[in-house]
C-alpha atoms as a PDB file:
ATOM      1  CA  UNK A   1    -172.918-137.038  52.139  1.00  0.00           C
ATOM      2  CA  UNK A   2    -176.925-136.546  52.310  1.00  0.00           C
ATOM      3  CA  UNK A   3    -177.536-134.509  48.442  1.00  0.00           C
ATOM      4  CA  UNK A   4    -180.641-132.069  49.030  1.00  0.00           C
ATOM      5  CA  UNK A   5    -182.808-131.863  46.320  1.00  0.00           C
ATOM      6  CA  UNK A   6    -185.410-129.066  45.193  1.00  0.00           C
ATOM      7  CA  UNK A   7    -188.088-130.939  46.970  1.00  0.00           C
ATOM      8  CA  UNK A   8    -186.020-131.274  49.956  1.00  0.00           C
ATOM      9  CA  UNK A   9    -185.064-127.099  50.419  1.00  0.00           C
ATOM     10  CA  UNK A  10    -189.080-126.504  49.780  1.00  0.00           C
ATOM     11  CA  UNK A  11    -189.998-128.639  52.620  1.00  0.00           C
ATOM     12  CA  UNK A  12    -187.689-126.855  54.382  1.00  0.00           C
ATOM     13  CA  UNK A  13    -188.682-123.249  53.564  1.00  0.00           C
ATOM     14  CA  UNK A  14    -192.334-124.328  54.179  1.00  0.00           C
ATOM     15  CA  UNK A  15    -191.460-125.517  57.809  1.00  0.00           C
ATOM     16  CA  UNK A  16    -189.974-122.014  58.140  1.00  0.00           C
ATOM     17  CA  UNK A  17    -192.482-119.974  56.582  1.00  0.00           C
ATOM     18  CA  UNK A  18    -195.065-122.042  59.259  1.00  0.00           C
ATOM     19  CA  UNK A  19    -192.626-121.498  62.033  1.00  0.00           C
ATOM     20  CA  UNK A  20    -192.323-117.830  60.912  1.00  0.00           C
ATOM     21  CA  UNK A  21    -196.235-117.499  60.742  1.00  0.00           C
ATOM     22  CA  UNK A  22    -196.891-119.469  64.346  1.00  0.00           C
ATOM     23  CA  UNK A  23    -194.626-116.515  65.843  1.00  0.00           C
ATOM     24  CA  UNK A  24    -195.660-113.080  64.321  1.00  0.00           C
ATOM     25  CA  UNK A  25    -192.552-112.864  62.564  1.00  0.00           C
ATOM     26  CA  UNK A  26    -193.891-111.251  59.014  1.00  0.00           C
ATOM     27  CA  UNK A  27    -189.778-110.524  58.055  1.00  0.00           C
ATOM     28  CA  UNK A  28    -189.350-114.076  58.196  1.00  0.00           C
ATOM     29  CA  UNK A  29    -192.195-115.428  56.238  1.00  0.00           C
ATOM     30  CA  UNK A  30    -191.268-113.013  53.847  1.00  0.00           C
ATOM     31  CA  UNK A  31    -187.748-114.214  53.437  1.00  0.00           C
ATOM     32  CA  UNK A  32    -188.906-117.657  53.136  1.00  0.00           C
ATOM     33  CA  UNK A  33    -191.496-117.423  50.519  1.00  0.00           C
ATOM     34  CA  UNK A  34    -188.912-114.809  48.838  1.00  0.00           C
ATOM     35  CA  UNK A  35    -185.962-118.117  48.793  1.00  0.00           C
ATOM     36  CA  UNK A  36    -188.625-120.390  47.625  1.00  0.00           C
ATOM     37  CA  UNK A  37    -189.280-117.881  44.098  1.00  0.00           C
ATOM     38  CA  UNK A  38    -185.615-117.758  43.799  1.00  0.00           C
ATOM     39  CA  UNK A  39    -185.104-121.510  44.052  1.00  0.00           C
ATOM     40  CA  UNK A  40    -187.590-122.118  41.418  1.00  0.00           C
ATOM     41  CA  UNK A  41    -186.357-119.056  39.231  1.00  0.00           C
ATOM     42  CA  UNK A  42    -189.689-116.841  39.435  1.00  0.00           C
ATOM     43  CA  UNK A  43    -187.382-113.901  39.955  1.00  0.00           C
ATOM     44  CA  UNK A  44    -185.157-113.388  37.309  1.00  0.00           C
ATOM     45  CA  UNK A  45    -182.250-110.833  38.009  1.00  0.00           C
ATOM     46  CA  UNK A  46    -182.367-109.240  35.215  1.00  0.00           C
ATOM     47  CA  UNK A  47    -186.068-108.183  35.917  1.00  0.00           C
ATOM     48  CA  UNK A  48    -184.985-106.397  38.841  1.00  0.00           C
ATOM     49  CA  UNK A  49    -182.006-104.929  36.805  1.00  0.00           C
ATOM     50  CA  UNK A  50    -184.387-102.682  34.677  1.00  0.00           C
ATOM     51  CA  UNK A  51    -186.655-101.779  36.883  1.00  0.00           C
ATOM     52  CA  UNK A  52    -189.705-102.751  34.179  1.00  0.00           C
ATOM     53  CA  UNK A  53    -188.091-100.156  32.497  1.00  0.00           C
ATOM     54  CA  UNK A  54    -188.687 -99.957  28.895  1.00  0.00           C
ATOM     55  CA  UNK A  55    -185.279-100.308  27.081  1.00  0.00           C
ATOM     56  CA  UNK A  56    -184.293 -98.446  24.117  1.00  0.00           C
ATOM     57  CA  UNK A  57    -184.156-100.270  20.354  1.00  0.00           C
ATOM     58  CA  UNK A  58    -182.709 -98.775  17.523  1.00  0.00           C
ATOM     59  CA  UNK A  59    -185.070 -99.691  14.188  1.00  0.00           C
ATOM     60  CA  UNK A  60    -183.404 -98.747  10.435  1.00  0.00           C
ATOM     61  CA  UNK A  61    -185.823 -98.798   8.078  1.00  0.00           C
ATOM     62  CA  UNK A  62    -184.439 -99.332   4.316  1.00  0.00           C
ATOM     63  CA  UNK A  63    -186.724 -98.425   1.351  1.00  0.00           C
ATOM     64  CA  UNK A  64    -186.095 -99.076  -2.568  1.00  0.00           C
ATOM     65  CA  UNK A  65    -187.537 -97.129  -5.180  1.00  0.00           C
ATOM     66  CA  UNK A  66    -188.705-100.149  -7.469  1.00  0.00           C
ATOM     67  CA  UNK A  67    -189.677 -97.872 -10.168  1.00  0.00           C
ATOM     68  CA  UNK A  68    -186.042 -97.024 -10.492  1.00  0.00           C
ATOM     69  CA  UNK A  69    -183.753-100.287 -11.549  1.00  0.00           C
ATOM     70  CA  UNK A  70    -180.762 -98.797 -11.192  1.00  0.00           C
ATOM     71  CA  UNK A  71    -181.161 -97.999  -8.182  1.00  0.00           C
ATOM     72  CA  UNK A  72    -181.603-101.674  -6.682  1.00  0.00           C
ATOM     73  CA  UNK A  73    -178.505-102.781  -5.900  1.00  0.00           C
END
């Protein structure tokens, strides 16, 4: 059994891409380069989970009165 590596599926979606290209077929060229960011992780999931959205955080904010000793506890 032949083990593809990384190296060996880029080839692959560059021959495709090419072929793609040499035919007019834009859908296919896009699908291509879209495998190839996937295989090397430039899209992350999660990324397209959110939308870019910003997310909401929750921030508690704790003051002492130092000037008070009983107080700090």
């Amino acid at each position: 059994m032949h083990k593809m590596s990384i190296d060996d599926l880029m080839t692959e979606l560059d021959d495709a891409r090419l072929t793609a290209k040499a035919n007019g077929q834009a859908s296919a060229m896009v699908s291509a380069t879209m495998s190839k960011a996937k295989l090397l992780g430039v899209l992350d999931k999660t990324d397209s989970d959110h939308d870019h959205e910003p997310q909401p955080i929750s921030i508690i904010v704790r003051t002492v009165d130092a000037r008070k000793p009983e107080l700090l506890a």
